[in-house]
N, C-alpha and C. Protein backbone atom coordinates (compact mmCIF):
# COMPACT_ATOMS: atom_id res chain seq x y z
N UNK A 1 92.28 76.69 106.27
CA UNK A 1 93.23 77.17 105.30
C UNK A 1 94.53 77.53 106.02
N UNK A 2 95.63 77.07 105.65
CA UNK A 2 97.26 77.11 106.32
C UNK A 2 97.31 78.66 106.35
N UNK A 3 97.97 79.34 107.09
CA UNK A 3 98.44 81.23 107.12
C UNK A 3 99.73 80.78 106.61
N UNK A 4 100.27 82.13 106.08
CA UNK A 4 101.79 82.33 106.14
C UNK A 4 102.18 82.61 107.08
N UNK A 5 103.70 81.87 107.84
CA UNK A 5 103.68 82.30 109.06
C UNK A 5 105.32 83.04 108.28
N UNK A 6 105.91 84.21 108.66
CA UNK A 6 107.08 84.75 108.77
C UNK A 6 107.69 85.25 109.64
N UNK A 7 108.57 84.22 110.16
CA UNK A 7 109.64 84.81 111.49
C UNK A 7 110.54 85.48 110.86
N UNK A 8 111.32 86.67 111.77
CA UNK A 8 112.71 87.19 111.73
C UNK A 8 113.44 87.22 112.97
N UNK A 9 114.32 87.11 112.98
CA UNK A 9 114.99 87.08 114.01
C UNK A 9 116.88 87.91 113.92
N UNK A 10 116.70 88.51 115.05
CA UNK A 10 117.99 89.82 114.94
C UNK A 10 118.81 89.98 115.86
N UNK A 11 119.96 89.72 115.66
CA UNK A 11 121.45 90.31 116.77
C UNK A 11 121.55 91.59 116.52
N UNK A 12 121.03 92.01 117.70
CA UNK A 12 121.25 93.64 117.79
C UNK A 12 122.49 94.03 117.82
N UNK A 13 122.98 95.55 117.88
CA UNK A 13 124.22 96.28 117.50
C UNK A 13 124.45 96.60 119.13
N UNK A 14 125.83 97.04 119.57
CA UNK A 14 125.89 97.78 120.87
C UNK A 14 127.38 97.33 121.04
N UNK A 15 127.59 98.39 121.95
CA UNK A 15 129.20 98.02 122.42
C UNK A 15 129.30 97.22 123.75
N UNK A 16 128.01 96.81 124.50
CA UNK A 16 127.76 96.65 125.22
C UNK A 16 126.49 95.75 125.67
N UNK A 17 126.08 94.96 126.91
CA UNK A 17 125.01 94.27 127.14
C UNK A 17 123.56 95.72 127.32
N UNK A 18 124.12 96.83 127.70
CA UNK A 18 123.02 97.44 128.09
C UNK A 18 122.23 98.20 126.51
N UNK A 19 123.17 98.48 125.50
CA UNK A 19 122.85 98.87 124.29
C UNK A 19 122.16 98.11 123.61
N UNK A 20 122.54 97.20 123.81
CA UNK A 20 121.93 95.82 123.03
C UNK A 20 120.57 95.70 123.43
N UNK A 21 120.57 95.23 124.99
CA UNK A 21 118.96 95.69 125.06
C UNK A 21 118.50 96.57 125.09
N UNK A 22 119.08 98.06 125.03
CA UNK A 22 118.05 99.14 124.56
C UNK A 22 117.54 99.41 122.79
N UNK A 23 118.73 98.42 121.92
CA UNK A 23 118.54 98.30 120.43
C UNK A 23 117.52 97.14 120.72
N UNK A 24 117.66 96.16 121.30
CA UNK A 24 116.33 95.68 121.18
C UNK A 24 115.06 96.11 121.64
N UNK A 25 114.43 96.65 123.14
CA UNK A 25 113.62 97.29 123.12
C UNK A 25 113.34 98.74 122.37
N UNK A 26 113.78 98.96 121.30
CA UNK A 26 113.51 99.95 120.25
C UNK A 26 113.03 99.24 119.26
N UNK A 27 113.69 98.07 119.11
CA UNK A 27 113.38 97.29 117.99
C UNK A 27 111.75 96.59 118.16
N UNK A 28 111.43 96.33 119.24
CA UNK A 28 110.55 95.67 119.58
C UNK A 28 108.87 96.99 119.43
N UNK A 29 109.29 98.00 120.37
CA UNK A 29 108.55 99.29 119.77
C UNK A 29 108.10 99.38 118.86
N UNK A 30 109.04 99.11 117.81
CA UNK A 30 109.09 99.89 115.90
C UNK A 30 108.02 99.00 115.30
N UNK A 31 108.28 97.36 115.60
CA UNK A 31 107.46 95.90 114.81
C UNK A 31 106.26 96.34 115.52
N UNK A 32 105.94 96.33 117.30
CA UNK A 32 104.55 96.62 117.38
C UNK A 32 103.68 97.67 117.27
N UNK A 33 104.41 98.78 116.33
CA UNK A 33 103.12 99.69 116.06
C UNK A 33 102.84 98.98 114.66
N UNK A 34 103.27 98.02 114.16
CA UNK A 34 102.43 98.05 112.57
C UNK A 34 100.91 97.45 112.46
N UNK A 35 100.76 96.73 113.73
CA UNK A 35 99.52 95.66 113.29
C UNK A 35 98.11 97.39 113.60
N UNK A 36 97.78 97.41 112.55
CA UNK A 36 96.16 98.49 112.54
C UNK A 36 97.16 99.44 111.42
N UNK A 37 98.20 99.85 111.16
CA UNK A 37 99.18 100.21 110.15
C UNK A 37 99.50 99.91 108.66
N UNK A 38 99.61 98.44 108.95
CA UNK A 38 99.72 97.72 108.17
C UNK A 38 98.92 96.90 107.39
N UNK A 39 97.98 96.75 106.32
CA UNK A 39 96.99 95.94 106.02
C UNK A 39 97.36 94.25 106.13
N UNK A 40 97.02 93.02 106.35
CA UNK A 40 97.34 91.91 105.92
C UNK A 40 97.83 91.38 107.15
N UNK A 41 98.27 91.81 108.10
CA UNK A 41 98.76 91.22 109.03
C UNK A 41 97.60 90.76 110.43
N UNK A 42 97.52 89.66 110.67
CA UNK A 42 96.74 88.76 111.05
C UNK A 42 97.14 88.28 112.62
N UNK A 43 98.36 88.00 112.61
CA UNK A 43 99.25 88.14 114.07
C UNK A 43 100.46 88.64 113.77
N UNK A 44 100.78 89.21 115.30
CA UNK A 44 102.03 89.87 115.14
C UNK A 44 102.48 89.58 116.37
N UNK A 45 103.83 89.28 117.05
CA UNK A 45 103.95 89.15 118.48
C UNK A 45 105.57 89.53 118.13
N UNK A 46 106.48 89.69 119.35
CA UNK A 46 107.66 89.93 119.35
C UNK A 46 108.60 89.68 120.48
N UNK A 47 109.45 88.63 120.29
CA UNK A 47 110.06 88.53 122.12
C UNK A 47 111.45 88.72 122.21
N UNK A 48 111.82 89.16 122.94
CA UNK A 48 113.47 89.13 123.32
C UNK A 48 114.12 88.61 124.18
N UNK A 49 114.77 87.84 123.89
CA UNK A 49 115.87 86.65 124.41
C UNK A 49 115.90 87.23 125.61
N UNK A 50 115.53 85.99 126.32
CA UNK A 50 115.95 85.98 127.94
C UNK A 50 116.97 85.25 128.13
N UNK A 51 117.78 84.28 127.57
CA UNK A 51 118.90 83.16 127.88
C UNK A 51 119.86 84.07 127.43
N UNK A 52 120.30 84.89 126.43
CA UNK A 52 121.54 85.71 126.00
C UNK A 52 122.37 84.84 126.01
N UNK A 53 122.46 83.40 125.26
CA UNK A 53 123.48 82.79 124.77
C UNK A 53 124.03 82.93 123.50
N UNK A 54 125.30 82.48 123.44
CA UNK A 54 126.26 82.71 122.48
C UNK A 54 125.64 82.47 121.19
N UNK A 55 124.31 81.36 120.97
CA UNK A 55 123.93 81.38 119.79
C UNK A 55 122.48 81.95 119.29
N UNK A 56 122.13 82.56 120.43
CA UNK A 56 120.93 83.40 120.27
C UNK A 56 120.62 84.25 119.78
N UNK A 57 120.13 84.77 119.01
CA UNK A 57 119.60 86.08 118.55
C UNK A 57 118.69 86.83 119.91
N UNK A 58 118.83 88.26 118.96
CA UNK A 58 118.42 89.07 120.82
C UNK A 58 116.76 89.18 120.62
N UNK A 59 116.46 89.48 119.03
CA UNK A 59 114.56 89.98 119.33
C UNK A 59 114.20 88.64 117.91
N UNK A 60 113.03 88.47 117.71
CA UNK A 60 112.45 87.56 117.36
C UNK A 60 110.81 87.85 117.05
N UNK A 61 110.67 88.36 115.81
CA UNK A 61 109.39 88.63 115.35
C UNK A 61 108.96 87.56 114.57
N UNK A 62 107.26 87.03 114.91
CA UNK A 62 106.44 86.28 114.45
C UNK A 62 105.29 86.92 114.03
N UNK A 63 104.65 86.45 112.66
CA UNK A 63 103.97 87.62 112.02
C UNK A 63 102.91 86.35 111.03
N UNK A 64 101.78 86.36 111.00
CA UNK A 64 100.87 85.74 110.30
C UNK A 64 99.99 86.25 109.24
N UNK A 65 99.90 85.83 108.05
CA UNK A 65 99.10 86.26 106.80
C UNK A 65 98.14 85.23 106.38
N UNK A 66 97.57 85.60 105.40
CA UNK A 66 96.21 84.66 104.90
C UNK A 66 96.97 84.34 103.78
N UNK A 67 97.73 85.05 103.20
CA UNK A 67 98.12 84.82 101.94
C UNK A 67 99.63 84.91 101.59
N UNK A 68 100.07 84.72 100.60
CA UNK A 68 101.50 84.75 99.95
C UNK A 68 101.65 86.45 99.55
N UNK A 69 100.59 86.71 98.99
CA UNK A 69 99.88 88.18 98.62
C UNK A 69 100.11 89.14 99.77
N UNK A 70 99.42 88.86 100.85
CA UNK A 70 99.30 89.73 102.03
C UNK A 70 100.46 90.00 102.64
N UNK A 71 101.78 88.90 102.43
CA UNK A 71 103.42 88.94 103.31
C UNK A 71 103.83 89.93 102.05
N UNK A 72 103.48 89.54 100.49
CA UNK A 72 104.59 90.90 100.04
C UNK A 72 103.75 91.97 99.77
N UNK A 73 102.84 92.32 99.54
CA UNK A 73 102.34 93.52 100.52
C UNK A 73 102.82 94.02 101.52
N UNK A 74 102.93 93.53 102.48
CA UNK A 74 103.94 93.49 104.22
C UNK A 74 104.85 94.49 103.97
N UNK A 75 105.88 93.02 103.06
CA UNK A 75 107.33 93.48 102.81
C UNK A 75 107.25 94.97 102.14
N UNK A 76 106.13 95.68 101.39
CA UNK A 76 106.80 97.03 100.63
C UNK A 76 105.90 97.99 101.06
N UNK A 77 104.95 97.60 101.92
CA UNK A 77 104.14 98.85 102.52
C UNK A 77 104.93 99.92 103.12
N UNK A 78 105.21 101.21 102.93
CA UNK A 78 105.56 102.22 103.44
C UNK A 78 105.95 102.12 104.93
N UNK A 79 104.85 101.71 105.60
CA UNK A 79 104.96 101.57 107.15
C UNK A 79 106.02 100.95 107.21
N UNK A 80 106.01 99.19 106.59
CA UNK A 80 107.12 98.81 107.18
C UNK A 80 108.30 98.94 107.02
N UNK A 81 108.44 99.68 105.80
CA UNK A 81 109.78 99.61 105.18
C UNK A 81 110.47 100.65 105.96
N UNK A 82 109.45 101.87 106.32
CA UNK A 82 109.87 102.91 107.34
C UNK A 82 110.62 102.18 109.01
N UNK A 83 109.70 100.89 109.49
CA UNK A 83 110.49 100.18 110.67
C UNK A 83 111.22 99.25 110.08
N UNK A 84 111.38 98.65 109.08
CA UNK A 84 112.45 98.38 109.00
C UNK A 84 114.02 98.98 109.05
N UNK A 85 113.94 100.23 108.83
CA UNK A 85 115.09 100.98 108.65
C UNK A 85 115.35 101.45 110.14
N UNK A 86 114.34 101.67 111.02
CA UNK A 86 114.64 101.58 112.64
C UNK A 86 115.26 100.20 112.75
N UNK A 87 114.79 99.16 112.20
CA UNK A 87 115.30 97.62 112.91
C UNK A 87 116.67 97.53 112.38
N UNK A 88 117.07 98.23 110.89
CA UNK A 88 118.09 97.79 110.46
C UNK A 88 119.37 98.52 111.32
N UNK A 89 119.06 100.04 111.75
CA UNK A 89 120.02 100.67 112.11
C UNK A 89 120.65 100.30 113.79
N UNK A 90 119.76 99.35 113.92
CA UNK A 90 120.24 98.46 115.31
C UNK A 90 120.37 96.84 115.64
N UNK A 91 120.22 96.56 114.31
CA UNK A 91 121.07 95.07 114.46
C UNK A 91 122.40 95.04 113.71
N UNK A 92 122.99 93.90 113.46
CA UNK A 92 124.24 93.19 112.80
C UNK A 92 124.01 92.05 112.20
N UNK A 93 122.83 91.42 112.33
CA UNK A 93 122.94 90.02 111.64
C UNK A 93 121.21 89.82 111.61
N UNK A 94 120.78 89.23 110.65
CA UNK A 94 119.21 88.65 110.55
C UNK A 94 119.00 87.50 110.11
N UNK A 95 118.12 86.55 110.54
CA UNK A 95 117.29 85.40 109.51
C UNK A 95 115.74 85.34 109.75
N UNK A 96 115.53 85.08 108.30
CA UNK A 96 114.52 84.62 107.98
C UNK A 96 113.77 83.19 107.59
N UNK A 97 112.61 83.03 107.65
CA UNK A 97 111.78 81.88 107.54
C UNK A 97 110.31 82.37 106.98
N UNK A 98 109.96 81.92 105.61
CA UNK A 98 108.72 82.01 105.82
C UNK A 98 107.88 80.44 105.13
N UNK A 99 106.97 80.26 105.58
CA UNK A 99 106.52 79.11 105.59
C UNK A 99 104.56 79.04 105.61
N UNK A 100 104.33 78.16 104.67
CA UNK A 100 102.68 78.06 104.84
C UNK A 100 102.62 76.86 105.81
N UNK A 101 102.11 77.17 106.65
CA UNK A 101 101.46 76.49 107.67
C UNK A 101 100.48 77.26 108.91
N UNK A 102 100.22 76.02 109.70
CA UNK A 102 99.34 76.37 110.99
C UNK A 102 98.19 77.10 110.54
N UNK A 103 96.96 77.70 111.76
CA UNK A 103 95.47 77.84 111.45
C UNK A 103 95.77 79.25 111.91
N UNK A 104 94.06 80.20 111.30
CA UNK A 104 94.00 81.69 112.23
C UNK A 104 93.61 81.42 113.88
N UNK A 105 93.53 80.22 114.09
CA UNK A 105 93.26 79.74 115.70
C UNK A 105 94.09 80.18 116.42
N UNK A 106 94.41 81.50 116.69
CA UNK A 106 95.62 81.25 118.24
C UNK A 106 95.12 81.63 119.68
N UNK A 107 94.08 81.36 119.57
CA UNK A 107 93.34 81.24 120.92
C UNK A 107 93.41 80.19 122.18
N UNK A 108 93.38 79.07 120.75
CA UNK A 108 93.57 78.31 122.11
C UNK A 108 95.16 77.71 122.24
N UNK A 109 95.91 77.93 121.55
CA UNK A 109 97.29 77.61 122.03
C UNK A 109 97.99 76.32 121.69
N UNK A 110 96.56 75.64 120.74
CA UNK A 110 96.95 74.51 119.91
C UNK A 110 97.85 74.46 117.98
């Protein structure tokens, strides 16, 4: 059965290269306390840009569901809406993707 997979991805806020990555490692904090938090969420991982190019976004959350059900659940559970408002108060720009595809297999890396 396909998961929902939902990426986000975020240009953090800062006046500076060092703010930026401290808005992102905050940001990164906030997304990984939800998985045992949050019901429905199946994978959760989070990375931050190592290239810091001009068209990069700085953090990058990947997040897996069983269902269409289980992502808006996600979206209005208390928990997250609480890190979201940490994620919001340290970026400037976001996108989204969500998409049915791929297996609960991420073991083996196929």
């Amino acid at each position: 059965m396909p998961m929902i997979t939902h990426i986000v991805m975020w240009k953090t806020a800062g006046k500076n290269p060092a703010e930026k990555q401290a808005a992102a490692r905050t940001i990164k904090e906030a997304l990984e306390s939800l998985p045992g938090r949050v019901p429905g969420i199946e994978f959760l991982d989070v990375g931050l840009d190592e290239t810091q190019g001009p068209s990069s976004f700085d953090v990058v959350l990947t997040t897996r569901f069983r269902s269409w059900e289980d992502l808006q659940n996600y979206r209005v559970h208390p928990e997250h809406v609480a890190v979201g408002d940490v994620v919001a108060a340290h970026t400037e720009d976001r996108a989204v993707v969500d998409y049915a595809g791929g297996s609960a297999d991420y073991s083996s890396g196929e």
